[in-house]
N, C-alpha and C. Protein backbone atom coordinates (compact mmCIF):
# COMPACT_ATOMS: atom_id res chain seq x y z
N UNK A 1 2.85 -25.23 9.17
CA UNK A 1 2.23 -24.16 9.94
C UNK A 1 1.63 -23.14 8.97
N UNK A 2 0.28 -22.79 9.10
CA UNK A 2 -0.27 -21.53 8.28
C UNK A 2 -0.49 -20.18 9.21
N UNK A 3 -0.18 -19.32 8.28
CA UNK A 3 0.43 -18.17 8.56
C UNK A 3 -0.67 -17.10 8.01
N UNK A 4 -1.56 -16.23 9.01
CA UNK A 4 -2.31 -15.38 8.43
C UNK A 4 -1.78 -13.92 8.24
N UNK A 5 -1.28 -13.43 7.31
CA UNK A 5 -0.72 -11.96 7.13
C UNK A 5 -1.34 -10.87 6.84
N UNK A 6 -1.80 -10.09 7.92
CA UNK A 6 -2.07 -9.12 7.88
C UNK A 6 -2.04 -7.39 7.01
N UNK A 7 -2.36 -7.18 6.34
CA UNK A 7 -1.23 -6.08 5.05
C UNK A 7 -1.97 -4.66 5.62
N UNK A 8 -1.60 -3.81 6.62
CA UNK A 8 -2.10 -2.82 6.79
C UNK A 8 -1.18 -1.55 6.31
N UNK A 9 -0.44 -1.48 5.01
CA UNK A 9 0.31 -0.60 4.26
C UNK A 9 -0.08 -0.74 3.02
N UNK A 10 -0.06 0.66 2.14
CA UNK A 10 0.15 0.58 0.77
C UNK A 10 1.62 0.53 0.58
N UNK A 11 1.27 -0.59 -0.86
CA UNK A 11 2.97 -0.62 -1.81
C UNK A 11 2.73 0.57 -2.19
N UNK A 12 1.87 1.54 -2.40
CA UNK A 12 2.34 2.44 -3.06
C UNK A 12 3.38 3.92 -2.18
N UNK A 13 3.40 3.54 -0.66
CA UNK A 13 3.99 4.08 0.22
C UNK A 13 5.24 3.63 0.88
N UNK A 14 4.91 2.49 1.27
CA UNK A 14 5.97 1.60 1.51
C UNK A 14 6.16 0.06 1.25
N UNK A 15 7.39 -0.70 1.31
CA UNK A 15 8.04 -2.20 0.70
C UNK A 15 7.48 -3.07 1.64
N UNK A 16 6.29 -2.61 3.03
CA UNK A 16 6.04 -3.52 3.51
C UNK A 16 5.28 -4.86 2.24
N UNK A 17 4.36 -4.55 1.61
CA UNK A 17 3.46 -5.39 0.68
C UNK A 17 4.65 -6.64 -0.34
N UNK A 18 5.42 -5.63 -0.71
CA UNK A 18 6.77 -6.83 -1.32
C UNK A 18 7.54 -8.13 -0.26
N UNK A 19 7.35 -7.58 0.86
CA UNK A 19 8.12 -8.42 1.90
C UNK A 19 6.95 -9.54 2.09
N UNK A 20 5.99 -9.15 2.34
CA UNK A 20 5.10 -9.97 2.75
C UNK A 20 4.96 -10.96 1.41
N UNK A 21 4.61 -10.12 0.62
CA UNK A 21 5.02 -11.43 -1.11
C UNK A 21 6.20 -12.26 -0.82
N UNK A 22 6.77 -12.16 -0.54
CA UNK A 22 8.28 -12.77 -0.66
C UNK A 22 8.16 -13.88 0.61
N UNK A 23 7.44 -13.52 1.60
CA UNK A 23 7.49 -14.43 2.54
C UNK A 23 6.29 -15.58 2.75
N UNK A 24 5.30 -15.22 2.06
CA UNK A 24 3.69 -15.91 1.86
C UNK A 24 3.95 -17.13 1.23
N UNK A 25 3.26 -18.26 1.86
CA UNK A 25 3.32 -19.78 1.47
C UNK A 25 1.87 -19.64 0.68
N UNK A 26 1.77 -20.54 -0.26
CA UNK A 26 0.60 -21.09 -0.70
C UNK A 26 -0.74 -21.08 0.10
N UNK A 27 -0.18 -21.86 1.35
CA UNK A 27 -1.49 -22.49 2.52
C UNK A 27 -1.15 -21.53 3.49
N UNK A 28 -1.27 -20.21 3.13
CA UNK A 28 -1.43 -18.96 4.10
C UNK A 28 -2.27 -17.97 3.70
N UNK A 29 -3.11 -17.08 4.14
CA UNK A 29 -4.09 -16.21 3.55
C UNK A 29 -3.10 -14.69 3.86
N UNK A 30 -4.43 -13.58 3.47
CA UNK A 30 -3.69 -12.66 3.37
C UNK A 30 -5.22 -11.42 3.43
N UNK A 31 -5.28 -11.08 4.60
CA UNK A 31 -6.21 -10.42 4.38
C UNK A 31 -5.71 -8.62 4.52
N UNK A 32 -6.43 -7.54 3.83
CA UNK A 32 -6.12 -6.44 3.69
C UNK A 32 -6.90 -5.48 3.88
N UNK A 33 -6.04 -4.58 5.00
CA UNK A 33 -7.02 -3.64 6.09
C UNK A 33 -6.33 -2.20 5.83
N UNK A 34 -7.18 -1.38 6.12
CA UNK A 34 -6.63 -0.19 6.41
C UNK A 34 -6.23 0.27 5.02
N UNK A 35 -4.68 1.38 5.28
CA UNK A 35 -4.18 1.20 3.80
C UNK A 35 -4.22 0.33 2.69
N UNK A 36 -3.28 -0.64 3.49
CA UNK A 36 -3.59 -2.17 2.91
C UNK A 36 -4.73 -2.47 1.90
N UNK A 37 -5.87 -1.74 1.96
CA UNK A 37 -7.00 -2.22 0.76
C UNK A 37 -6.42 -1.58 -0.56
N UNK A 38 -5.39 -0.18 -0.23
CA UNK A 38 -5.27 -0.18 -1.85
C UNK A 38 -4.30 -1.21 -2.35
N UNK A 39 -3.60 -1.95 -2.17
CA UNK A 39 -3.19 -2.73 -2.90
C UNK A 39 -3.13 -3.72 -3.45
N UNK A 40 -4.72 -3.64 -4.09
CA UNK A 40 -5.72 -4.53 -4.50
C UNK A 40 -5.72 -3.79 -6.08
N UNK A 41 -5.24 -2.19 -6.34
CA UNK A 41 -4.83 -1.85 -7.61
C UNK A 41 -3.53 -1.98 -7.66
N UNK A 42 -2.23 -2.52 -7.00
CA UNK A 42 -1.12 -2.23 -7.17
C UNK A 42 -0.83 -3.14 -8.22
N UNK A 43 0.65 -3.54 -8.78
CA UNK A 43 0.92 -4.48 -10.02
C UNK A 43 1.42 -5.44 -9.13
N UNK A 44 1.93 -5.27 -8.00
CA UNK A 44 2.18 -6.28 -6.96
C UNK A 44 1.23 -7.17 -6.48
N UNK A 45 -0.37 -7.04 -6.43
CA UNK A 45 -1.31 -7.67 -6.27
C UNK A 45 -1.21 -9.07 -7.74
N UNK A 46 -1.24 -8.34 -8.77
CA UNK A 46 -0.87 -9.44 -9.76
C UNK A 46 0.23 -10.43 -9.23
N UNK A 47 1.03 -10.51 -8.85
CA UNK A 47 2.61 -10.31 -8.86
C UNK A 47 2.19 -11.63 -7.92
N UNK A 48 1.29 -11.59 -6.26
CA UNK A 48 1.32 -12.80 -5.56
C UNK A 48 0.21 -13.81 -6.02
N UNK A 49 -0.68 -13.40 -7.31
CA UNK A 49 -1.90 -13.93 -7.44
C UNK A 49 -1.05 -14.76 -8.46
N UNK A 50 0.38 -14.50 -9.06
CA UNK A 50 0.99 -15.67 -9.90
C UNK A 50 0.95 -16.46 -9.68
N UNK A 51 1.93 -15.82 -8.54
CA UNK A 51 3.53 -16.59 -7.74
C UNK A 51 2.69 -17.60 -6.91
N UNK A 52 0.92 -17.52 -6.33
CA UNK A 52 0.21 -18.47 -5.22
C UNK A 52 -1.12 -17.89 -6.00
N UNK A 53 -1.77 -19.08 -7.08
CA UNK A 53 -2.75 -18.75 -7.76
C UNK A 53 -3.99 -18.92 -6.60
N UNK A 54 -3.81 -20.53 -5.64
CA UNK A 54 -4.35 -20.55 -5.03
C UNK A 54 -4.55 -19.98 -3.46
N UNK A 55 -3.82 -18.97 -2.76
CA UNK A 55 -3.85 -18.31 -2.15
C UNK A 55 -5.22 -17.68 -1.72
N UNK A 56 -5.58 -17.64 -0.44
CA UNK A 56 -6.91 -17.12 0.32
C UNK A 56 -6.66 -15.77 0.49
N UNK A 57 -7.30 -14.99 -0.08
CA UNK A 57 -7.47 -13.45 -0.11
C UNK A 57 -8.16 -12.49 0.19
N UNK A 58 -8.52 -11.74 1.55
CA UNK A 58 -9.60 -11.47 1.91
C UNK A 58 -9.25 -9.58 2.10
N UNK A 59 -10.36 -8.94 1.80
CA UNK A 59 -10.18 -7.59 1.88
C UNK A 59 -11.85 -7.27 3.25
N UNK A 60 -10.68 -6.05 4.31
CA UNK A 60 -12.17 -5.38 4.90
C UNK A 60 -13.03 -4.38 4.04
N UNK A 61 -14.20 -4.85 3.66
CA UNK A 61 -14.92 -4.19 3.07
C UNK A 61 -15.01 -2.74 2.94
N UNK A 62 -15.38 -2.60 4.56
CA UNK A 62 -15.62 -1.07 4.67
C UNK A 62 -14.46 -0.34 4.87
N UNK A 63 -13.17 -0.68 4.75
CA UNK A 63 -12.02 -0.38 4.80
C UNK A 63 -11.67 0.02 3.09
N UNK A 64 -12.08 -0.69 2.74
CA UNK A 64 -11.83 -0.15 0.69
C UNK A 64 -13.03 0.48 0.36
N UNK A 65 -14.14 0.43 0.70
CA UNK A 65 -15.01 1.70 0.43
C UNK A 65 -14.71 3.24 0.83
N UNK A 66 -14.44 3.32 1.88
CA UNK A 66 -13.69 4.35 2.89
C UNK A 66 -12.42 4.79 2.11
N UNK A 67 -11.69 4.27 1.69
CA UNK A 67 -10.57 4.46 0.46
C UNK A 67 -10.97 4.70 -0.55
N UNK A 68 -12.10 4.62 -1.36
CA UNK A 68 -12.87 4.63 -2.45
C UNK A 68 -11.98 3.92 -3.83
N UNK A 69 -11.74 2.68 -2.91
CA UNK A 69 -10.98 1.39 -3.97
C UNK A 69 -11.75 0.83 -4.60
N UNK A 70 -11.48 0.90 -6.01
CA UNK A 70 -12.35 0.40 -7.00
C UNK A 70 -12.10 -1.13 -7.01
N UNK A 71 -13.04 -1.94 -6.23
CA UNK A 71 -12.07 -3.76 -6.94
C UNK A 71 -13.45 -4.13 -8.02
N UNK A 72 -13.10 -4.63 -9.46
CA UNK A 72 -13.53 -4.47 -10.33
C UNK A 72 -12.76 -6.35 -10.58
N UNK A 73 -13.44 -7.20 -10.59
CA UNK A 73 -13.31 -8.43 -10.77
C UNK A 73 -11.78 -9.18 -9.97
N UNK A 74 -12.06 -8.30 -8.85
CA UNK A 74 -11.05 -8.96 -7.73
C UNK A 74 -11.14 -10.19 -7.79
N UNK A 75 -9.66 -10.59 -7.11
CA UNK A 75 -9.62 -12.38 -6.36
C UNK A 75 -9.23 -12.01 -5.06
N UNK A 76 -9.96 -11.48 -4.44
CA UNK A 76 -9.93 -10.95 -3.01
C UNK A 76 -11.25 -10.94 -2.69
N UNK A 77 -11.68 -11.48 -1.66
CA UNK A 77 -13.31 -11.91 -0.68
C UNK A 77 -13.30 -10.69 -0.10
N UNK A 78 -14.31 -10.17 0.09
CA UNK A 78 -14.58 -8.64 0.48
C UNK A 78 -15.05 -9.05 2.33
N UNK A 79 -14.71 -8.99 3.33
CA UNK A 79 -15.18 -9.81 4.71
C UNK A 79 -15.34 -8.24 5.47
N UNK A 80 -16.07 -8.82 6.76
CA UNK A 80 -16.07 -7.51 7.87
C UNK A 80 -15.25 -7.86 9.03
N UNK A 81 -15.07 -6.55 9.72
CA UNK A 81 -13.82 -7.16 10.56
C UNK A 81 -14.30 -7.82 11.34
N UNK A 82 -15.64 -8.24 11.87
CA UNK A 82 -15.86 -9.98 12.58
C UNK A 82 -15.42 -10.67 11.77
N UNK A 83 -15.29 -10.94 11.17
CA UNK A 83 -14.62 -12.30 9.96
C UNK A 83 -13.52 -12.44 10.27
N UNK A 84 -12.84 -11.43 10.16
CA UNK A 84 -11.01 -10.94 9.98
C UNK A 84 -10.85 -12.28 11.87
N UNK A 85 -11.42 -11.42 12.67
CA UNK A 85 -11.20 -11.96 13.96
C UNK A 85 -11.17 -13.84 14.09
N UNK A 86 -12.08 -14.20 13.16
CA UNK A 86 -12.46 -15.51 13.30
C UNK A 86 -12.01 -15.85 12.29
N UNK A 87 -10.98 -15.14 11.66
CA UNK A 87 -9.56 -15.78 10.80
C UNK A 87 -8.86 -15.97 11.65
N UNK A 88 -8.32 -15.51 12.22
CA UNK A 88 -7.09 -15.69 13.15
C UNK A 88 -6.93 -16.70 13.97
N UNK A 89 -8.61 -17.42 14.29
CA UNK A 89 -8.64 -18.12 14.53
C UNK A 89 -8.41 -20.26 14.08
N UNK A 90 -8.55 -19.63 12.57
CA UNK A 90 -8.42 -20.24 11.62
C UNK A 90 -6.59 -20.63 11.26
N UNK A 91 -6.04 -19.89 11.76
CA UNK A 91 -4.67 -19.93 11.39
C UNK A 91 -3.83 -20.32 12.32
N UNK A 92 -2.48 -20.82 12.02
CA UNK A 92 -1.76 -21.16 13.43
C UNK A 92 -1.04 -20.05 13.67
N UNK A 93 -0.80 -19.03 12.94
CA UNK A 93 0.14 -17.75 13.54
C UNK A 93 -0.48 -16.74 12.55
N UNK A 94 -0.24 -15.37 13.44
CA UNK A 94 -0.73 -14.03 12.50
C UNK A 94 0.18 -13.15 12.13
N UNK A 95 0.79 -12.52 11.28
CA UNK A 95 1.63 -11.50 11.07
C UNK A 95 1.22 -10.07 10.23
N UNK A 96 1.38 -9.15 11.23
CA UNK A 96 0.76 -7.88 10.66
C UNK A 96 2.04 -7.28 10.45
N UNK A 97 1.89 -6.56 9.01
CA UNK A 97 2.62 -6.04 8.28
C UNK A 97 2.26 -4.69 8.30
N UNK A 98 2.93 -3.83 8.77
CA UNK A 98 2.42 -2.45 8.81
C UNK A 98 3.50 -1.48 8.71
């Protein structure tokens, strides 16, 4: 079963972003909204890009501009939230982390 996880928290606020590491399979994506876009600078972003090199990684665009998140040779796909929607569709279950 693939599992699309939602990350609408910063690690730098709260342990939601560690839990979701801890629970993420390989053949699950992970797209990041809201807060959630800053932790695209956290050391925890390294941390699941180890642990699941190949992992699908998608950030809302205008959600990290709006944050004024610098991604500077990300491994995160920059999408709009039509995309996000027609992920979900893509997946057999969604889990938002917030």
């Amino acid at each position: 079963m693939t599992i699309l996880h939602v990350q609408r928290t910063s690690a730098f606020d709260k342990n939601d972003f560690a839990q979701c590491i801890a629970t993420i399979q390989s053949n699950d994506a992970l797209v990041l909204i809201d807060d959630g876009c800053y932790n695209l600078t956290h050391s925890m972003f390294n941390t699941l890009k180890n642990q699941h090199p190949d992992i699908k990684i998608f950030h809302i665009d205008d959600h990290a501009q709006a944050r004024a998140v610098k991604i500077e040779n990300s491994q995160s796909q920059p999408i709009a939230m039509a995309q996000l929607v027609e992920l979900t569709f893509e997946y057999d279950s969604t889990i938002t982390w917030q």
